[in-house]
N, C-alpha and C. Protein backbone atom coordinates (compact mmCIF):
# COMPACT_ATOMS: atom_id res chain seq x y z
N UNK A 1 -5.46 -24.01 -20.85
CA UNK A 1 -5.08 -25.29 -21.40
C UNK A 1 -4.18 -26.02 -20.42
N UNK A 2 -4.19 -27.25 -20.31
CA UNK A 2 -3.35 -28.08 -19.75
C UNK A 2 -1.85 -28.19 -20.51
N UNK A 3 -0.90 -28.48 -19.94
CA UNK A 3 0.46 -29.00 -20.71
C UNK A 3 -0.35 -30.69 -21.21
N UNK A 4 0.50 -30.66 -22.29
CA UNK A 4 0.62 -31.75 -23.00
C UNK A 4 -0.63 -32.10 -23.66
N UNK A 5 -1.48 -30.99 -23.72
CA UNK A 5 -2.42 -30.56 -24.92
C UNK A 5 -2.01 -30.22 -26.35
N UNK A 6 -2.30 -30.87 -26.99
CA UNK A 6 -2.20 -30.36 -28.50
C UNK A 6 -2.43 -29.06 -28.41
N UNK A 7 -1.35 -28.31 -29.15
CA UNK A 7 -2.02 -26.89 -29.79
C UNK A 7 -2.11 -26.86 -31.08
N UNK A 8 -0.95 -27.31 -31.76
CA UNK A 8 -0.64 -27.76 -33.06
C UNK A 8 -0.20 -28.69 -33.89
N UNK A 9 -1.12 -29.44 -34.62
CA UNK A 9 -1.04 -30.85 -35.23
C UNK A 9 -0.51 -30.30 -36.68
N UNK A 10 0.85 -31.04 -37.43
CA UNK A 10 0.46 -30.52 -38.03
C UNK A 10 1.25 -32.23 -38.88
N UNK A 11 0.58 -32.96 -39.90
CA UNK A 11 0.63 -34.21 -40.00
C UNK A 11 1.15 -34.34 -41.98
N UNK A 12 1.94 -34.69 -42.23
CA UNK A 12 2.47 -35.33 -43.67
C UNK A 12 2.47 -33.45 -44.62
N UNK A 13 2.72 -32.46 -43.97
CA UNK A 13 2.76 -30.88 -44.95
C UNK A 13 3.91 -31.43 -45.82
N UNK A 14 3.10 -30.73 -47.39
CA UNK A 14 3.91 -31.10 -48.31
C UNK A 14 3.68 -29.65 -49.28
N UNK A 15 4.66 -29.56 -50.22
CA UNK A 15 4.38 -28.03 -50.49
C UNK A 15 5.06 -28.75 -51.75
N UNK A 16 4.53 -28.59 -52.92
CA UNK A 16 5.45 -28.27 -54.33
C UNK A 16 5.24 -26.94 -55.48
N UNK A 17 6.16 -26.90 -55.80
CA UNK A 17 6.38 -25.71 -56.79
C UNK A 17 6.71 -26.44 -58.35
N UNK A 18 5.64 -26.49 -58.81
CA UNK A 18 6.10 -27.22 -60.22
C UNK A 18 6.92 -28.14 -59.53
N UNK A 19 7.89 -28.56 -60.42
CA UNK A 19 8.99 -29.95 -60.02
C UNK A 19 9.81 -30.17 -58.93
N UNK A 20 9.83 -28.76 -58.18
CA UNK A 20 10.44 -28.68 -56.68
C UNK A 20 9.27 -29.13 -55.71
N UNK A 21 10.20 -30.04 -54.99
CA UNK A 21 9.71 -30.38 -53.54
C UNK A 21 9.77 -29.46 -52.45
N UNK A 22 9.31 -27.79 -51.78
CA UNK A 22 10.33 -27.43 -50.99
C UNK A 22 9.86 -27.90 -49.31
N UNK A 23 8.79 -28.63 -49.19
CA UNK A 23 8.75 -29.25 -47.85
C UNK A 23 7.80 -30.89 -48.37
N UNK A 24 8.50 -31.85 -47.70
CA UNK A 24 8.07 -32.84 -48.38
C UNK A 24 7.72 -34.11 -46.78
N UNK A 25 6.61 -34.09 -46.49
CA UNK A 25 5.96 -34.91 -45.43
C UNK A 25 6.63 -34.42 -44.43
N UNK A 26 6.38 -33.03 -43.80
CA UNK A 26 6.51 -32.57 -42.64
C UNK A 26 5.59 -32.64 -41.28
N UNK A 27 6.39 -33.40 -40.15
CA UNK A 27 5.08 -33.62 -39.01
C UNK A 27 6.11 -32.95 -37.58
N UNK A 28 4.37 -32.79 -37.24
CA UNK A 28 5.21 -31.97 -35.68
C UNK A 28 4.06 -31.77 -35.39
N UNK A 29 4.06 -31.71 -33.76
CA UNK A 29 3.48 -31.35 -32.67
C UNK A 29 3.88 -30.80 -31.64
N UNK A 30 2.74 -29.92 -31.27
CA UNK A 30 3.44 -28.80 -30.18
C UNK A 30 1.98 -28.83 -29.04
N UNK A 31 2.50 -28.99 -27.76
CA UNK A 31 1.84 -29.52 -27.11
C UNK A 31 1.85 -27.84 -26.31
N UNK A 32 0.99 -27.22 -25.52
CA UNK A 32 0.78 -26.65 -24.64
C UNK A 32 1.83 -26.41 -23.83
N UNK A 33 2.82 -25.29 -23.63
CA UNK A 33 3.55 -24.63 -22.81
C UNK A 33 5.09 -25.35 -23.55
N UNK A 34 4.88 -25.57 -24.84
CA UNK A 34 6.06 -25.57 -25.05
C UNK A 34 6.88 -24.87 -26.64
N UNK A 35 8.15 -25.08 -26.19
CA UNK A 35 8.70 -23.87 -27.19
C UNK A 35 9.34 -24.72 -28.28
N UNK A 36 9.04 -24.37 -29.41
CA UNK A 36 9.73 -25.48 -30.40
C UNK A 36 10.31 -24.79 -31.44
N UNK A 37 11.69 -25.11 -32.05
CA UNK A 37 12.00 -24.38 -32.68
C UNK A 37 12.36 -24.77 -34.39
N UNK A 38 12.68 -24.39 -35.65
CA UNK A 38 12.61 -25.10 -36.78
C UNK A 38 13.68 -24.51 -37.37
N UNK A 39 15.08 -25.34 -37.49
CA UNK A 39 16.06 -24.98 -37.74
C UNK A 39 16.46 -25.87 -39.42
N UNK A 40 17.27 -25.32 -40.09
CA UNK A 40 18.39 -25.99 -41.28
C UNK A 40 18.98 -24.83 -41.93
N UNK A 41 19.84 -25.47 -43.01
CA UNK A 41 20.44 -24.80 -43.83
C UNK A 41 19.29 -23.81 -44.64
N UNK A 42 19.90 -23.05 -44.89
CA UNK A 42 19.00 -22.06 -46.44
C UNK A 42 18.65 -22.69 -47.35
N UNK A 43 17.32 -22.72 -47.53
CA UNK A 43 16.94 -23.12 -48.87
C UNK A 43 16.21 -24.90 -48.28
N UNK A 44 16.08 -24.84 -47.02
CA UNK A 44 15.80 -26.50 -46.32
C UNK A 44 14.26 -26.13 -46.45
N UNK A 45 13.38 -25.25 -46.47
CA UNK A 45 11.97 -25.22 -46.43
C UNK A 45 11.42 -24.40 -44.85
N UNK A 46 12.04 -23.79 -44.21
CA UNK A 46 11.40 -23.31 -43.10
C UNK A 46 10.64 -22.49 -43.54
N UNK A 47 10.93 -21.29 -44.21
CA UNK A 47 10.11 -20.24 -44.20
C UNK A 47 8.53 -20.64 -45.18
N UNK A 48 8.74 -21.71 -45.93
CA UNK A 48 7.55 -22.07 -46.75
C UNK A 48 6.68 -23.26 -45.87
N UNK A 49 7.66 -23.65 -44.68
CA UNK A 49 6.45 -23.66 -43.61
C UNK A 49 5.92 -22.97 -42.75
N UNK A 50 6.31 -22.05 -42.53
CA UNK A 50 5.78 -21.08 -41.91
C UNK A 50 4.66 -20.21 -42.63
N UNK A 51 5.23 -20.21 -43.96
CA UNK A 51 4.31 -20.07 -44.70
C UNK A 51 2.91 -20.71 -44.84
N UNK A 52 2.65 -21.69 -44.64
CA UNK A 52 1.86 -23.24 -44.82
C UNK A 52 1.17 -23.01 -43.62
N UNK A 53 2.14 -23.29 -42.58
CA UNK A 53 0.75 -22.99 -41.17
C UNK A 53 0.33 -21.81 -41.11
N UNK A 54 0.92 -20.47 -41.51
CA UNK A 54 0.25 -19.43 -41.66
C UNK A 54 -1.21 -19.09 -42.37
N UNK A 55 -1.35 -20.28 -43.39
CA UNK A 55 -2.21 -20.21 -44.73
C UNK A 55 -2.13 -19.09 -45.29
N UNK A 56 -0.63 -19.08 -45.92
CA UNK A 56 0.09 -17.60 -46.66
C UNK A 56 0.03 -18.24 -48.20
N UNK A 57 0.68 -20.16 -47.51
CA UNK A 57 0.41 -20.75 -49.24
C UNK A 57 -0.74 -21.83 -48.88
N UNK A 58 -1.29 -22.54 -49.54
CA UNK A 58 -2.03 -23.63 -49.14
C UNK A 58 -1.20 -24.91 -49.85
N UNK A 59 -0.93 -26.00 -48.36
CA UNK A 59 -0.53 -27.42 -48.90
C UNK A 59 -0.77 -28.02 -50.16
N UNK A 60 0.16 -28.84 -51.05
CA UNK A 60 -0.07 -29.87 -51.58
C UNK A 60 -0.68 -30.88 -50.87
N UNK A 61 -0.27 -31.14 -49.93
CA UNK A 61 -0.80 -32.67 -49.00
C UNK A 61 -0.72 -32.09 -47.91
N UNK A 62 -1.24 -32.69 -46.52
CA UNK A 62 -0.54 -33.15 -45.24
C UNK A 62 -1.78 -32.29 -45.15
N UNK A 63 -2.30 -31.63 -43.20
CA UNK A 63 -3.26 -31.33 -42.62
C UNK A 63 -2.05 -30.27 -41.60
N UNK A 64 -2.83 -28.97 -40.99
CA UNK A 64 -2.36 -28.54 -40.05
C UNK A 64 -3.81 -28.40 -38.98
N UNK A 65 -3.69 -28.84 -37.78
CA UNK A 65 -4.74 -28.66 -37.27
C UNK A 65 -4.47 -27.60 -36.00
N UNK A 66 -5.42 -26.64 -35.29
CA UNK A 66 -5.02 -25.55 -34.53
C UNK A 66 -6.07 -25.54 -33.59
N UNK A 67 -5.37 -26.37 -32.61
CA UNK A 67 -6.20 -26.48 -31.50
C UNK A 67 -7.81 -27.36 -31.63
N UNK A 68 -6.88 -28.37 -32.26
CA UNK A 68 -8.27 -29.57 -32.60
C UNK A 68 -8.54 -29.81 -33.89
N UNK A 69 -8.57 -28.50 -34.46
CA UNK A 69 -9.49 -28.22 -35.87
C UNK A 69 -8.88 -27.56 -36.99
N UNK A 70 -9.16 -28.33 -38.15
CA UNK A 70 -8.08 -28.23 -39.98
C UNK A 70 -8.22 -26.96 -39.47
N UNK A 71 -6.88 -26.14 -39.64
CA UNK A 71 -7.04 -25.13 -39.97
C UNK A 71 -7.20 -24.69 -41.00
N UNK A 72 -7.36 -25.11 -42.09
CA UNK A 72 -7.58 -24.66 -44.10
C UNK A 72 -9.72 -24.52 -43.40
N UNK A 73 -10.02 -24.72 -42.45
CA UNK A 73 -11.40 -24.71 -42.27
C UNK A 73 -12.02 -23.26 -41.21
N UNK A 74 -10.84 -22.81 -40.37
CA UNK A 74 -11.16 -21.82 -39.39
C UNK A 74 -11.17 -20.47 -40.53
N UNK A 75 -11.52 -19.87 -39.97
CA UNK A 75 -12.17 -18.21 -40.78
C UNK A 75 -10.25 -17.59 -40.25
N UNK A 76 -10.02 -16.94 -40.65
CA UNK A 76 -8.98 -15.96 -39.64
C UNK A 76 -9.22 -15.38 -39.15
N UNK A 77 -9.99 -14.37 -38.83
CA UNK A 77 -10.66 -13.72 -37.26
C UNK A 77 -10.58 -15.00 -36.12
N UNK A 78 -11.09 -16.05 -36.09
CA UNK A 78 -11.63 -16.85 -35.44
C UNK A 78 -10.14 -17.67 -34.73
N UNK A 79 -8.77 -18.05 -36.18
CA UNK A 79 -7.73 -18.56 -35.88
C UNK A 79 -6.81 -17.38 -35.14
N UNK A 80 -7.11 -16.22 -35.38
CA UNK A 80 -6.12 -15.31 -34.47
C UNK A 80 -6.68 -15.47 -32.87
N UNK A 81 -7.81 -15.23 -32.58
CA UNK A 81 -8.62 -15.91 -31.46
C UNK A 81 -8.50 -16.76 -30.51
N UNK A 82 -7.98 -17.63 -31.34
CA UNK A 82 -7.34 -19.08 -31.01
C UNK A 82 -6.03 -18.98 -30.24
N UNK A 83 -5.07 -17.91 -31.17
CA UNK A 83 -3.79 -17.90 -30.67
C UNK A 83 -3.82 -16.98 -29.72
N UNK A 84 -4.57 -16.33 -29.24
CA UNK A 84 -4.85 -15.29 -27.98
C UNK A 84 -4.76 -16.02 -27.09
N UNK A 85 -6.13 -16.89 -27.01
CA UNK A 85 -6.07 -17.62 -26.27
C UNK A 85 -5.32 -18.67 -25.78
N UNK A 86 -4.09 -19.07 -26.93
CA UNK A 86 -3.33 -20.21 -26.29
C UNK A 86 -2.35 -19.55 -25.82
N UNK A 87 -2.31 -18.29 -25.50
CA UNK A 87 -1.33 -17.25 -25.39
C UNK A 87 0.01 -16.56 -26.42
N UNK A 88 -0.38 -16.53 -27.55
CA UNK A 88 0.41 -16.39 -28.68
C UNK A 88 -0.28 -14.85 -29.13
N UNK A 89 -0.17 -14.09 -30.09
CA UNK A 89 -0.11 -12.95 -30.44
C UNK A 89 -1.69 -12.10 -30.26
N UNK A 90 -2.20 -11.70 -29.79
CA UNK A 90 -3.45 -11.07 -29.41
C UNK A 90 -3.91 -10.26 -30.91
């Protein structure tokens, strides 16, 4: 991959729990050779995004795309594959 390639789109992630909001129009992009990190207080929503791009929960709203393509659409054999290749966990 080139730098300043998309690896990860991930556009308006929204997550609710009954009447809780716990991530509400989350966007970010991570371009090829770079390190990004997702910081707040406890209880701010990181781990239920991590959750979300993982597809551990599936979105209320928003799109994560992985290397071009929805990921709510890649198989997981196919998305671990992906991250081999962008150099992330084999």
């Amino acid at each position: 991959m080139s730098p300043g390639v998309a690896v990860l789109e991930i556009q308006g992630l929204t997550r609710r729990f009954g009447g809780l909001t716990a991530v509400d129009g989350f966007d970010v992009t991570v371009n090829d050779g770079e390190i990004v990190s997702l910081v707040g207080p406890n209880g701010a929503g990181k781990t239920t995004v991590f959750n979300l791009i993982s597809g551990v929960l599936r979105p209320t709203a928003g799109s994560v795309r992985l290397l071009g393509r929805d990921y709510a659409l890649v198989r997981e054999s196919e998305a671990y594959g992906n991250c081999a290749r962008a150099g992330g966990p084999a």
